[in-house]
Protein backbone atom coordinates (compact mmCIF):
# COMPACT_ATOMS: atom_id res chain seq x y z
CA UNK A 1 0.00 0.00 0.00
CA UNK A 2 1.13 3.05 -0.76
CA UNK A 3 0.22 6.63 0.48
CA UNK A 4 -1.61 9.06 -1.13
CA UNK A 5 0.07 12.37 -0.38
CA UNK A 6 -0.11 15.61 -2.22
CA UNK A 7 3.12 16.48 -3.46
CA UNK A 8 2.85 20.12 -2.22
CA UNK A 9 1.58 19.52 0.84
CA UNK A 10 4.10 19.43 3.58
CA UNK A 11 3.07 16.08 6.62
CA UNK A 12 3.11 16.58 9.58
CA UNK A 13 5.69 14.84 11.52
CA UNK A 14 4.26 11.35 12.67
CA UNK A 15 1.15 11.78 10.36
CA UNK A 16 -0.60 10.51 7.84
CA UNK A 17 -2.27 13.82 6.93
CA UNK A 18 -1.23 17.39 5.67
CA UNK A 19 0.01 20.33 8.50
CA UNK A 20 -2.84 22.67 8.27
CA UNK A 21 -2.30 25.74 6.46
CA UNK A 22 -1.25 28.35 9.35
CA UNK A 23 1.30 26.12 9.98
CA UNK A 24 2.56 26.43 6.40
CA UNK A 25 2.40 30.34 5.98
CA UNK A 26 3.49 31.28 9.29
CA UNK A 27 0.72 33.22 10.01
CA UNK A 28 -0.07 35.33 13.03
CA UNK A 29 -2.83 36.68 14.90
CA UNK A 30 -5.04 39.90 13.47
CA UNK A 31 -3.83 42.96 15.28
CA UNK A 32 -5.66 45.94 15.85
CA UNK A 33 -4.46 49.47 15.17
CA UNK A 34 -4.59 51.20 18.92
CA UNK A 35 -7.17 53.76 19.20
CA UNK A 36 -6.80 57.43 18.29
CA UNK A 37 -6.20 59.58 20.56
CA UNK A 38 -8.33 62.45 21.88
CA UNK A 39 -6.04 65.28 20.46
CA UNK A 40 -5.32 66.54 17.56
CA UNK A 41 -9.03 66.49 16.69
CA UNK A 42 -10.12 65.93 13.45
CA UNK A 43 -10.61 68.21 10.99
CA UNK A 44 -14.68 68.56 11.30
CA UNK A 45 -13.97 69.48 14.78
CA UNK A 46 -11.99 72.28 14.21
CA UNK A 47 -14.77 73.26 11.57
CA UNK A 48 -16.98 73.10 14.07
CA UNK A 49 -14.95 74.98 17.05
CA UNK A 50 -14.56 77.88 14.23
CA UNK A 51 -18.40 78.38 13.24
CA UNK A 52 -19.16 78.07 17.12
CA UNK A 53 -16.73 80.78 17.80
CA UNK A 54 -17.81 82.71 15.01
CA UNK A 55 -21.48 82.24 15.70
CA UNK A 56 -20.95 83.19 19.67
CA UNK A 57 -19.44 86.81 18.33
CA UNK A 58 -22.10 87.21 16.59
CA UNK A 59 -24.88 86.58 18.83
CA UNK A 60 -22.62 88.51 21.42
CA UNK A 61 -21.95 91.92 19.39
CA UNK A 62 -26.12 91.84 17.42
CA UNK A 63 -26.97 91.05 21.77
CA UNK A 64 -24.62 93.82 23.08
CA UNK A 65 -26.06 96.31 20.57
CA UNK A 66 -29.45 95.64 21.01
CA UNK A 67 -28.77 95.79 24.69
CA UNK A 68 -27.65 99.23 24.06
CA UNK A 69 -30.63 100.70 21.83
CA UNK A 70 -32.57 99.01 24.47
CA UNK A 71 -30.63 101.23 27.66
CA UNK A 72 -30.57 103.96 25.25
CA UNK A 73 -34.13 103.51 24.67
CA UNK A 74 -35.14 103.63 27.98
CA UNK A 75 -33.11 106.66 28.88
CA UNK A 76 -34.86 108.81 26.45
CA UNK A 77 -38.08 107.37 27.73
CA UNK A 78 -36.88 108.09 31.25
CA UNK A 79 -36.62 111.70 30.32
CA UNK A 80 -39.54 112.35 28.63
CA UNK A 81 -41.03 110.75 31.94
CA UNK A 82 -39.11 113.31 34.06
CA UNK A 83 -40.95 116.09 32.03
CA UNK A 84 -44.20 114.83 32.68
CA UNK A 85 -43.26 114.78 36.16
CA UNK A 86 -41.97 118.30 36.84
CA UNK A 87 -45.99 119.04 36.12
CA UNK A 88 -44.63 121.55 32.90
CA UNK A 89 -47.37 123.31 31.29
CA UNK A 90 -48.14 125.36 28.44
CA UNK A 91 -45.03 127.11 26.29
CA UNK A 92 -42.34 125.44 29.07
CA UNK A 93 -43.76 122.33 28.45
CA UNK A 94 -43.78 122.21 24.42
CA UNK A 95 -40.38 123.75 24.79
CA UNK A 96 -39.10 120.75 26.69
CA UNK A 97 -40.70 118.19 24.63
CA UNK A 98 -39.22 119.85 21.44
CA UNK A 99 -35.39 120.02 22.64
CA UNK A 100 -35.58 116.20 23.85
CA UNK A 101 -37.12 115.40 20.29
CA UNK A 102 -34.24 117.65 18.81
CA UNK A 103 -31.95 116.25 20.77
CA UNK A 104 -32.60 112.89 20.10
CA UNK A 105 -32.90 113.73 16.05
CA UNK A 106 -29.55 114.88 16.07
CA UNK A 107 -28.54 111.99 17.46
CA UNK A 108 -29.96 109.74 15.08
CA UNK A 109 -30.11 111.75 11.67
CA UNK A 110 -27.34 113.64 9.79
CA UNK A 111 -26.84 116.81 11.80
CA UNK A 112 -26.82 118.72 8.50
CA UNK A 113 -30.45 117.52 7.71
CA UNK A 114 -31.71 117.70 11.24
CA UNK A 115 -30.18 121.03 12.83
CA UNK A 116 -31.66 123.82 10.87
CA UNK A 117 -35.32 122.53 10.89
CA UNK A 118 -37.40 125.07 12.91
CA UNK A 119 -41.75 125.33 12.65
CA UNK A 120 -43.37 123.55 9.98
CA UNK A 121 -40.35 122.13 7.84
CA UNK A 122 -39.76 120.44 11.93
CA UNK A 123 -43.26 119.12 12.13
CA UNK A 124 -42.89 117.46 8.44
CA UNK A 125 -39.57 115.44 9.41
CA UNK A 126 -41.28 114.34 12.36
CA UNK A 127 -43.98 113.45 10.61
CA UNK A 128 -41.70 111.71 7.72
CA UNK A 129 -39.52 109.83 10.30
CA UNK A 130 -42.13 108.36 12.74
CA UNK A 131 -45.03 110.64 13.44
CA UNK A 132 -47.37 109.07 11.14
CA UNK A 133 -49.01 112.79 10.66
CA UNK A 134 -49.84 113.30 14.16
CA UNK A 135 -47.01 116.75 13.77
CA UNK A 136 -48.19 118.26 11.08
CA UNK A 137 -52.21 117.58 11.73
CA UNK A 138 -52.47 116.60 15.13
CA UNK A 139 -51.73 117.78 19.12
CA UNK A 140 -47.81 117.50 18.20
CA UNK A 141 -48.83 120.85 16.28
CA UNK A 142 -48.28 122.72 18.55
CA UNK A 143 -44.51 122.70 18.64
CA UNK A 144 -44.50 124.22 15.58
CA UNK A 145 -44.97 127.93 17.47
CA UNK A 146 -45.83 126.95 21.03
CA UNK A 147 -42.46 127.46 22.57
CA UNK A 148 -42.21 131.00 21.40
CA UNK A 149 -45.92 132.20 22.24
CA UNK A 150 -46.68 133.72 25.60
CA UNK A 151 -50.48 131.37 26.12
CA UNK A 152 -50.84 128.76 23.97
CA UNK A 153 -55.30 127.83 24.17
CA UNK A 154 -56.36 124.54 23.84
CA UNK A 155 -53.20 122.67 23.49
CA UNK A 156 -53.54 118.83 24.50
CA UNK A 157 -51.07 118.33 26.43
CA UNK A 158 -51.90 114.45 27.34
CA UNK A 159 -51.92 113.68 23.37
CA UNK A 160 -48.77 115.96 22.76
CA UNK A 161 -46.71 113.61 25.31
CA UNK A 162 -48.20 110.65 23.64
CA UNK A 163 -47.29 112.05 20.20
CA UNK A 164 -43.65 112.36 21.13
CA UNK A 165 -43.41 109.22 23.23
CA UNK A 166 -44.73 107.27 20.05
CA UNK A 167 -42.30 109.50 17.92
CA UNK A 168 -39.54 108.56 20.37
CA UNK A 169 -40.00 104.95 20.60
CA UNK A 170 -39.08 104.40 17.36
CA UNK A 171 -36.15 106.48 17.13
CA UNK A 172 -35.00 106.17 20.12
């Protein structure tokens, strides 16, 4: 009898069959990269730092400015309300509400456009820049000439601070 071996197949020692084929190749175990580490990050996460950076200026300098208009806002109110209190009446009282709304028009508008403006060319940019005609044909007439005339009859002075509160709202 003889033995059937293939001719390319190494035997083991002391038998009959072939050495399996790790033995043949010298093969070793799989080995596993090790893991990344935690720094540098990859590049998405430096992408991501960057627009979260960026977007936290933003939201800081549009919250910082609104915070301002807001404190500015309030001021302006604050000193319209101090008017009201010191109980003003008549020709003192249309005198005070006019400088505040000057005062506050120059701060806001070109000083060029805004300085000049006395009676009814006044009344108009109010009108034009927030006064929704309430200058020109309404109680916030009456700045037009009231500081300047001794008596001023029938002047409302309720709607006139409303008027200019309105006016001042939304350019303050």
């Amino acid at each position: 009898m003889s033995r059937s071996v293939h001719r390319n197949a190494p035997v083991a020692l002391g038998s009959d069959q072939p050495a399996p084929i790790g033995e043949q190749l010298d093969l070793r175990d799989i080995h596993l990269p090790a893991e990344p580490g935690f720094w540098p990050p990859a590049p998405g996460w430096w992408l991501l730092f960057a627009l979260t950076v960026v977007l936290i200026g933003w939201l800081g300098r549009h919250g910082w400015a609104r915070y301002r208009r807001w404190r500015r806002s309030r001021r302006i109110l604050g000193e319209l309300d101090r008017i009201q209190a010191r109980g003003l009446h008549g020709p003192t009282l249309v005198a005070a509400v006019s400088a505040l709304l000057k005062r506050v028009a120059l701060s806001r508008y070109p000083r060029a456009e805004v300085a000049a403006l006395t009676g009814e060319a006044w009344l108009v940019f109010l009108d034009r820049t927030g006064g929704d005609g309430r200058f020109v044909q309404g109680p916030g007439r009456a700045l037009a000439e009231g500081a300047y005339a001794p008596e001023i009859a029938g002047i409302d002075e309720h709607a006139l601070l409303t008027v200019a509160r309105d006016w001042l709202r939304r350019n303050g």
